[in-house]
C-alpha atoms as a PDB file:
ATOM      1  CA  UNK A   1       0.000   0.000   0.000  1.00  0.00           C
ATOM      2  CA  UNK A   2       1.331   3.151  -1.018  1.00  0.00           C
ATOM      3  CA  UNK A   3       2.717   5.531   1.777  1.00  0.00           C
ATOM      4  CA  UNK A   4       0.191   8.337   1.179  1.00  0.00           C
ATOM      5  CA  UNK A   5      -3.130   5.606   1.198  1.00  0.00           C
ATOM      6  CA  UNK A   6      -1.292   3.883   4.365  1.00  0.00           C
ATOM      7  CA  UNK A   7      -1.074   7.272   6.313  1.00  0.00           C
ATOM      8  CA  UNK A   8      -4.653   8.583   4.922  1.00  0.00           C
ATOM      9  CA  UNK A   9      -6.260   5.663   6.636  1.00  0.00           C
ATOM     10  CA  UNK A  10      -4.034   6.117   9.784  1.00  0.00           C
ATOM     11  CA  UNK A  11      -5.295   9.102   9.884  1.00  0.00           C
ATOM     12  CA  UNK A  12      -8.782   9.017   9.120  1.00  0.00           C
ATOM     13  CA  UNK A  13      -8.885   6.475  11.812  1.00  0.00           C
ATOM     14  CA  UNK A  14      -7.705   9.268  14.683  1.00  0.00           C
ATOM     15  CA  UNK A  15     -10.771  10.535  14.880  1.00  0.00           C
ATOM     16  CA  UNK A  16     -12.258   7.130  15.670  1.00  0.00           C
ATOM     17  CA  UNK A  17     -10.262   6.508  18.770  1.00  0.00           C
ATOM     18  CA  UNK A  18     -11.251   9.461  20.386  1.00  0.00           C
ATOM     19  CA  UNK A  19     -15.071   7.311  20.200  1.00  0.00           C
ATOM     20  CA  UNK A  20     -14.236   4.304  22.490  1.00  0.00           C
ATOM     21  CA  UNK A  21     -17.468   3.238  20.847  1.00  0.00           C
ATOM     22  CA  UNK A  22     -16.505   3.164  17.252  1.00  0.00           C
ATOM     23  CA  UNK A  23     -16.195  -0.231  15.792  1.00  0.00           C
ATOM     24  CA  UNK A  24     -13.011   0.882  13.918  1.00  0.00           C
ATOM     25  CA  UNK A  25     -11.485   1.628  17.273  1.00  0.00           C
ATOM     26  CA  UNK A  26     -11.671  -1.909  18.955  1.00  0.00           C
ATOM     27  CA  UNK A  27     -11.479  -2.927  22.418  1.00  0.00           C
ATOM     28  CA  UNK A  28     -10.251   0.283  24.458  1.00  0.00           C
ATOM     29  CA  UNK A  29      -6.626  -0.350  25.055  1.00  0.00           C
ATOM     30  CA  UNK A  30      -5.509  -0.517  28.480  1.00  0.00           C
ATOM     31  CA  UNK A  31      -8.427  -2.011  29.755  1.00  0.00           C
ATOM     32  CA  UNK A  32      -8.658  -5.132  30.959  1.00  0.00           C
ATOM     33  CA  UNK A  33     -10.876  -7.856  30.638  1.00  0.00           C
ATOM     34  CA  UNK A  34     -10.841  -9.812  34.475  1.00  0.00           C
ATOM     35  CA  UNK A  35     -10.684  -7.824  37.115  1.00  0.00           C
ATOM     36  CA  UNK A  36      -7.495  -6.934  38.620  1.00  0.00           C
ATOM     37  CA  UNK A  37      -5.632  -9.212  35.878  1.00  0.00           C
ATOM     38  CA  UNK A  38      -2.183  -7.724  35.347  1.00  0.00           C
ATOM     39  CA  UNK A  39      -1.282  -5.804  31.747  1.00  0.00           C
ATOM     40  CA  UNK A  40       1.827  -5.824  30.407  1.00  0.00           C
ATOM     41  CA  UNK A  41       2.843  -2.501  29.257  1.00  0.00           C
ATOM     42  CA  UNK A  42       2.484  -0.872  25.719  1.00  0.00           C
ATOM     43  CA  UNK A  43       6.147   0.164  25.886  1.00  0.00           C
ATOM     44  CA  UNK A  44       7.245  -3.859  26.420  1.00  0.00           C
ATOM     45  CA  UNK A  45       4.711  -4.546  24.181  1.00  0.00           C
ATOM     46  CA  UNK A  46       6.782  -2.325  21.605  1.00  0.00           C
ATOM     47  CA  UNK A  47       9.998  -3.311  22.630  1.00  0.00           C
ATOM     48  CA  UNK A  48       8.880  -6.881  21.487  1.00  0.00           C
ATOM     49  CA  UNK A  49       7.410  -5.387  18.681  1.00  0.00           C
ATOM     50  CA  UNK A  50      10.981  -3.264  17.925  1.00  0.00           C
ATOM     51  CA  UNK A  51      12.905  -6.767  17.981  1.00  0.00           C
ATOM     52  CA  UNK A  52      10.585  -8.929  15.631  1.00  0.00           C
ATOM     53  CA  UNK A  53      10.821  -5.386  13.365  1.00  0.00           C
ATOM     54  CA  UNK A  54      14.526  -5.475  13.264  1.00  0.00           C
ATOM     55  CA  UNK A  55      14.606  -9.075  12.759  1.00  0.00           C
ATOM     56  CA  UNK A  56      12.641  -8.961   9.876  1.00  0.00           C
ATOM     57  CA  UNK A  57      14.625  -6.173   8.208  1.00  0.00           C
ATOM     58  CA  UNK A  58      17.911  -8.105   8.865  1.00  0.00           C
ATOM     59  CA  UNK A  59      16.653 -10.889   7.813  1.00  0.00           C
ATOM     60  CA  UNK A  60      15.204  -9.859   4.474  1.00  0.00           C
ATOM     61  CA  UNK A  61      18.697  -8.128   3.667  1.00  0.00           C
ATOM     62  CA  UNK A  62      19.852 -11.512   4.196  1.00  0.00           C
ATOM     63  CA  UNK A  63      17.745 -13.126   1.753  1.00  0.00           C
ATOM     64  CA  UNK A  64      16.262 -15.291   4.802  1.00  0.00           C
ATOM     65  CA  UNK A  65      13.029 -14.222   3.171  1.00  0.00           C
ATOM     66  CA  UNK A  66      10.940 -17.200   5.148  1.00  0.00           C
ATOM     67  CA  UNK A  67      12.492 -15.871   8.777  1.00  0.00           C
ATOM     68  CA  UNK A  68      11.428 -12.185   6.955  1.00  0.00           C
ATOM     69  CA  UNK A  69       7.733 -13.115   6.448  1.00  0.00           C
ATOM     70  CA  UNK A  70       7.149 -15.319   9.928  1.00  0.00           C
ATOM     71  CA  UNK A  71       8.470 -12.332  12.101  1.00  0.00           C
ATOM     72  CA  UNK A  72       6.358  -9.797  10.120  1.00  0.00           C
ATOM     73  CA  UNK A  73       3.246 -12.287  10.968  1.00  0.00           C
ATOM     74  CA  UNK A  74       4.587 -11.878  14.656  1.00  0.00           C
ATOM     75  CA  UNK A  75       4.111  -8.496  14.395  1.00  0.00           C
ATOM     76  CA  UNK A  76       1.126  -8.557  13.104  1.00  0.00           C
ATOM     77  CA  UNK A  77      -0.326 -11.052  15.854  1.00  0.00           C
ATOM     78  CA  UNK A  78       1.365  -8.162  18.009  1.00  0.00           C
ATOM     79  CA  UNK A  79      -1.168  -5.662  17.158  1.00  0.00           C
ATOM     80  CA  UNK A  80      -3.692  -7.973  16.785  1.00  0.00           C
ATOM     81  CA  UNK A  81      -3.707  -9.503  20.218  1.00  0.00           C
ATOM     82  CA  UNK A  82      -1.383  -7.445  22.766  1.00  0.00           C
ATOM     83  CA  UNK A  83      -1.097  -3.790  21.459  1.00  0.00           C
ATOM     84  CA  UNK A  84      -4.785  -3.656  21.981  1.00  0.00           C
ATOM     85  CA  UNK A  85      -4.876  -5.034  25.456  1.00  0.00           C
ATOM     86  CA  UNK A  86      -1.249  -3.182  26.763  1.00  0.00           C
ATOM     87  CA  UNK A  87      -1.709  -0.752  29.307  1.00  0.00           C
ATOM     88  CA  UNK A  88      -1.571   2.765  27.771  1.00  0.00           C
ATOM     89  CA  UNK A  89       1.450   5.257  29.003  1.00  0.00           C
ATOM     90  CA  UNK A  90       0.533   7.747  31.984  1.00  0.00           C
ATOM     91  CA  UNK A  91       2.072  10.146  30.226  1.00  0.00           C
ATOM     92  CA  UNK A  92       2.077  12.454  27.135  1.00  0.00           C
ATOM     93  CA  UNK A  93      -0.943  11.700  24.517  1.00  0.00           C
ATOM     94  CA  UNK A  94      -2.447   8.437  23.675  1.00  0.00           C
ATOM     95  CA  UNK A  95      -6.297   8.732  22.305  1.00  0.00           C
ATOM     96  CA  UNK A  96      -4.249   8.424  18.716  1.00  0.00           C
ATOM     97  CA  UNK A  97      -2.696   5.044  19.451  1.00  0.00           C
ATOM     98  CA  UNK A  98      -5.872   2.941  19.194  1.00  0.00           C
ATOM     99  CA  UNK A  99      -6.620   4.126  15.945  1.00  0.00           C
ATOM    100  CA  UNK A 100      -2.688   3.889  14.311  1.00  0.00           C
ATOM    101  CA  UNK A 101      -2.246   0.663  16.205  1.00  0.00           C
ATOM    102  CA  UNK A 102      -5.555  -0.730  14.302  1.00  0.00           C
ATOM    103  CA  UNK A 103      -4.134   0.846  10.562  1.00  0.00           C
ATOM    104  CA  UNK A 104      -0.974  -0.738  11.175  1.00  0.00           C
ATOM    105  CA  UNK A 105      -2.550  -4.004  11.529  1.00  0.00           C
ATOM    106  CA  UNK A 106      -4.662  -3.924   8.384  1.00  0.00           C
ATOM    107  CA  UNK A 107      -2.127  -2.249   6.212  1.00  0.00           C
ATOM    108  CA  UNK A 108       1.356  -2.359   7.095  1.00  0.00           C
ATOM    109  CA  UNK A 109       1.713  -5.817   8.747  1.00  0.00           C
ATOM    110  CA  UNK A 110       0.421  -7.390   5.943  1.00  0.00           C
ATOM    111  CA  UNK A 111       2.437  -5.192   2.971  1.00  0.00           C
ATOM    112  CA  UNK A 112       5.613  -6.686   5.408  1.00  0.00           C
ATOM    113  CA  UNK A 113       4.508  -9.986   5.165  1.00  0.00           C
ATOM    114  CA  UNK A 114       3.290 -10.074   1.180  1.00  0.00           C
ATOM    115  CA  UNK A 115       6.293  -8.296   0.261  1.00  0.00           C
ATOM    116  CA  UNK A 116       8.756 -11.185   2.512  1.00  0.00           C
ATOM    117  CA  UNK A 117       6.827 -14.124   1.267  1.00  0.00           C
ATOM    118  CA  UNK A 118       7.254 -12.503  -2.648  1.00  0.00           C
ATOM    119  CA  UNK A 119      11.123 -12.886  -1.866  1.00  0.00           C
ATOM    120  CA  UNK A 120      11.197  -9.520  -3.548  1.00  0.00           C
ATOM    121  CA  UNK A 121      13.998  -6.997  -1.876  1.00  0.00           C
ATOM    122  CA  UNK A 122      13.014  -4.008  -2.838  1.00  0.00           C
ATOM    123  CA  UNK A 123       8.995  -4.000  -2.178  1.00  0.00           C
ATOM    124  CA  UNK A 124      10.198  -5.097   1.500  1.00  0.00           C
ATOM    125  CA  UNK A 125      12.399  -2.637   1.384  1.00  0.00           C
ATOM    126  CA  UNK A 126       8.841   0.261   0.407  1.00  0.00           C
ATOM    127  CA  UNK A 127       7.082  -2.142   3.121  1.00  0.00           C
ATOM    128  CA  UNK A 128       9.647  -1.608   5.790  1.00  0.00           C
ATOM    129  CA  UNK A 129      10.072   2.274   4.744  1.00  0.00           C
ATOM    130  CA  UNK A 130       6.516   2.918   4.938  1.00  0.00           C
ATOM    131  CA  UNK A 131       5.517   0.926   8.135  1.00  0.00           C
ATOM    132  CA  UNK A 132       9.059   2.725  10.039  1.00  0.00           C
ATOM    133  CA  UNK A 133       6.949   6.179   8.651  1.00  0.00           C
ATOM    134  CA  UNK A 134       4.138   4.882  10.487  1.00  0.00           C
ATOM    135  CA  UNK A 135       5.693   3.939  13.750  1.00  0.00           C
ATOM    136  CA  UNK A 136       7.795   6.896  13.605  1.00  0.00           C
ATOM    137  CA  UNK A 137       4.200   9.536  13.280  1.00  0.00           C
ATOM    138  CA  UNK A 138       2.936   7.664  16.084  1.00  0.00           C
ATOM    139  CA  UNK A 139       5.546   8.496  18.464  1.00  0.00           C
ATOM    140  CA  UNK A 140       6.145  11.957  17.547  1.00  0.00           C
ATOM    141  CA  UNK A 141       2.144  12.084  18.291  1.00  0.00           C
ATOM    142  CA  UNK A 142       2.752  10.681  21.528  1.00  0.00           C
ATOM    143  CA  UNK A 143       5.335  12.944  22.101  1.00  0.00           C
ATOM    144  CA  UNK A 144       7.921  10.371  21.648  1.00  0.00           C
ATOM    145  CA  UNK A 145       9.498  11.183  19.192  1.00  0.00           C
ATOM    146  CA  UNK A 146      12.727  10.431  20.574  1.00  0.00           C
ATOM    147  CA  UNK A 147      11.719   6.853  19.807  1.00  0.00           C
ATOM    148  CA  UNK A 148      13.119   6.341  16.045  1.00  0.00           C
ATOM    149  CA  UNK A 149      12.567   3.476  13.967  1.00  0.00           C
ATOM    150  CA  UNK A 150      15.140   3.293  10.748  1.00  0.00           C
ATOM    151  CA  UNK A 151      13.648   3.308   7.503  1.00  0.00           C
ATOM    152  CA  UNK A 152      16.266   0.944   6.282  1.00  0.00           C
ATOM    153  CA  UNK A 153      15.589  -2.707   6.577  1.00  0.00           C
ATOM    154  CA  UNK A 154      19.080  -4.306   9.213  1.00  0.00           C
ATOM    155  CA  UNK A 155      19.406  -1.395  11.182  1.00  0.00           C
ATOM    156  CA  UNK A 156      19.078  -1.832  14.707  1.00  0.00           C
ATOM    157  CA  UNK A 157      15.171  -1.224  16.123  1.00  0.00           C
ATOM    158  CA  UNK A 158      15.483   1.872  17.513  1.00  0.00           C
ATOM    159  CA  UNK A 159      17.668   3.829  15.756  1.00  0.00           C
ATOM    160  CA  UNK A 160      20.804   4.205  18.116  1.00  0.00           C
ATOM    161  CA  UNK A 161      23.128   5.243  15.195  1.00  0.00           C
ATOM    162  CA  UNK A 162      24.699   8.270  16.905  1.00  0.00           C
ATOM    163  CA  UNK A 163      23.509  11.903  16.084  1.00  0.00           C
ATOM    164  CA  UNK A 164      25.523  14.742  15.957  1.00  0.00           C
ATOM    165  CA  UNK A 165      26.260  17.135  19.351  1.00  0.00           C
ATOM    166  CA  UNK A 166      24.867  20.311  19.857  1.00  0.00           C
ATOM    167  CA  UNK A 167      26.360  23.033  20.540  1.00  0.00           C
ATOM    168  CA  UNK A 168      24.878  22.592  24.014  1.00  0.00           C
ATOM    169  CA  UNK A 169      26.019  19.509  24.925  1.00  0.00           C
ATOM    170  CA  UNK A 170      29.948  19.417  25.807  1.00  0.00           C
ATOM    171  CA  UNK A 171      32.006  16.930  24.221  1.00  0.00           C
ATOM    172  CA  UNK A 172      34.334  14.195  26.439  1.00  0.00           C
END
């Protein structure tokens, strides 16, 4: 799915998690189903999710195309089954993440996992660039924007490739 389609319906589905009602928006994350049952949180859920993501990017720069499509599915059971049910941050915004959570699900897990399972390097390559664009709009709209995910497919998940000082920050 083209980058501009992907984020229209990312978008378009904002205004449906600010409706815990909508049937776009789900379950409202963060709320459990038994009383008192523990949640993990949405930031281990996306630390999980940040390791199967790099995984599949090094992997399809391998050519291990098969290990490339069956961690993109575990992604996509990721945001099927625990980003919906993780316990939301106490901090900074969140009524956005239903709603991207949901679009990633429909439309970039599954361009990761047709574009692995076509062995073909260079639409994973679109698939990886355009779900990292995703990920990356999300946490600038949660005001975490210090949270980067590489748009190139075997770079580590997140980015830690160093940045340069500023002029504020002394040097060693």
């Amino acid at each position: 799915m083209p980058l501009r389609l992907t984020l229209l319906v990312l978008f378009s589905l904002i205004g449906a998690s600010c409706d815990r009602t909508s049937p776009l928006a789900g379950p409202a994350p963060g709320i459990a189903s038994g009383v008192g049952a523990p949640r993990e949180s949405l930031g281990n859920v996306m630390a999980e999710v940040a390791r199967r993501f790099e995984l599949a990017g090094r992997a399809a720069t391998a050519n291990r195309f098969e290990l490339a499509e069956f961690e993109a599915g575990e992604i996509a059971e990721l945001f099927e089954t625990d980003v919906p049910n993780a316990e939301l941050p106490k901090e900074g915004p969140t009524a956005h993440i239903p709603a991207m959570a949901k679009s990633f699900l429909l439309a970039n897990a599954p361009e990761l996992k047709r574009a692995a399972a076509a062995k073909d390097r260079a639409a994973f390559a679109t698939a990886f660039l355009n779900a990292a664009s995703v990920c990356n709009a999300c946490h600038q709209a949660a005001a975490k924007g210090f949270i980067q995910v590489p748009s190139e497919p075997g770079k580590s998940v997140p980015d830690l490739d160093p940045m340069p000082a500023s002029p504020a920050t002394p040097h060693p």
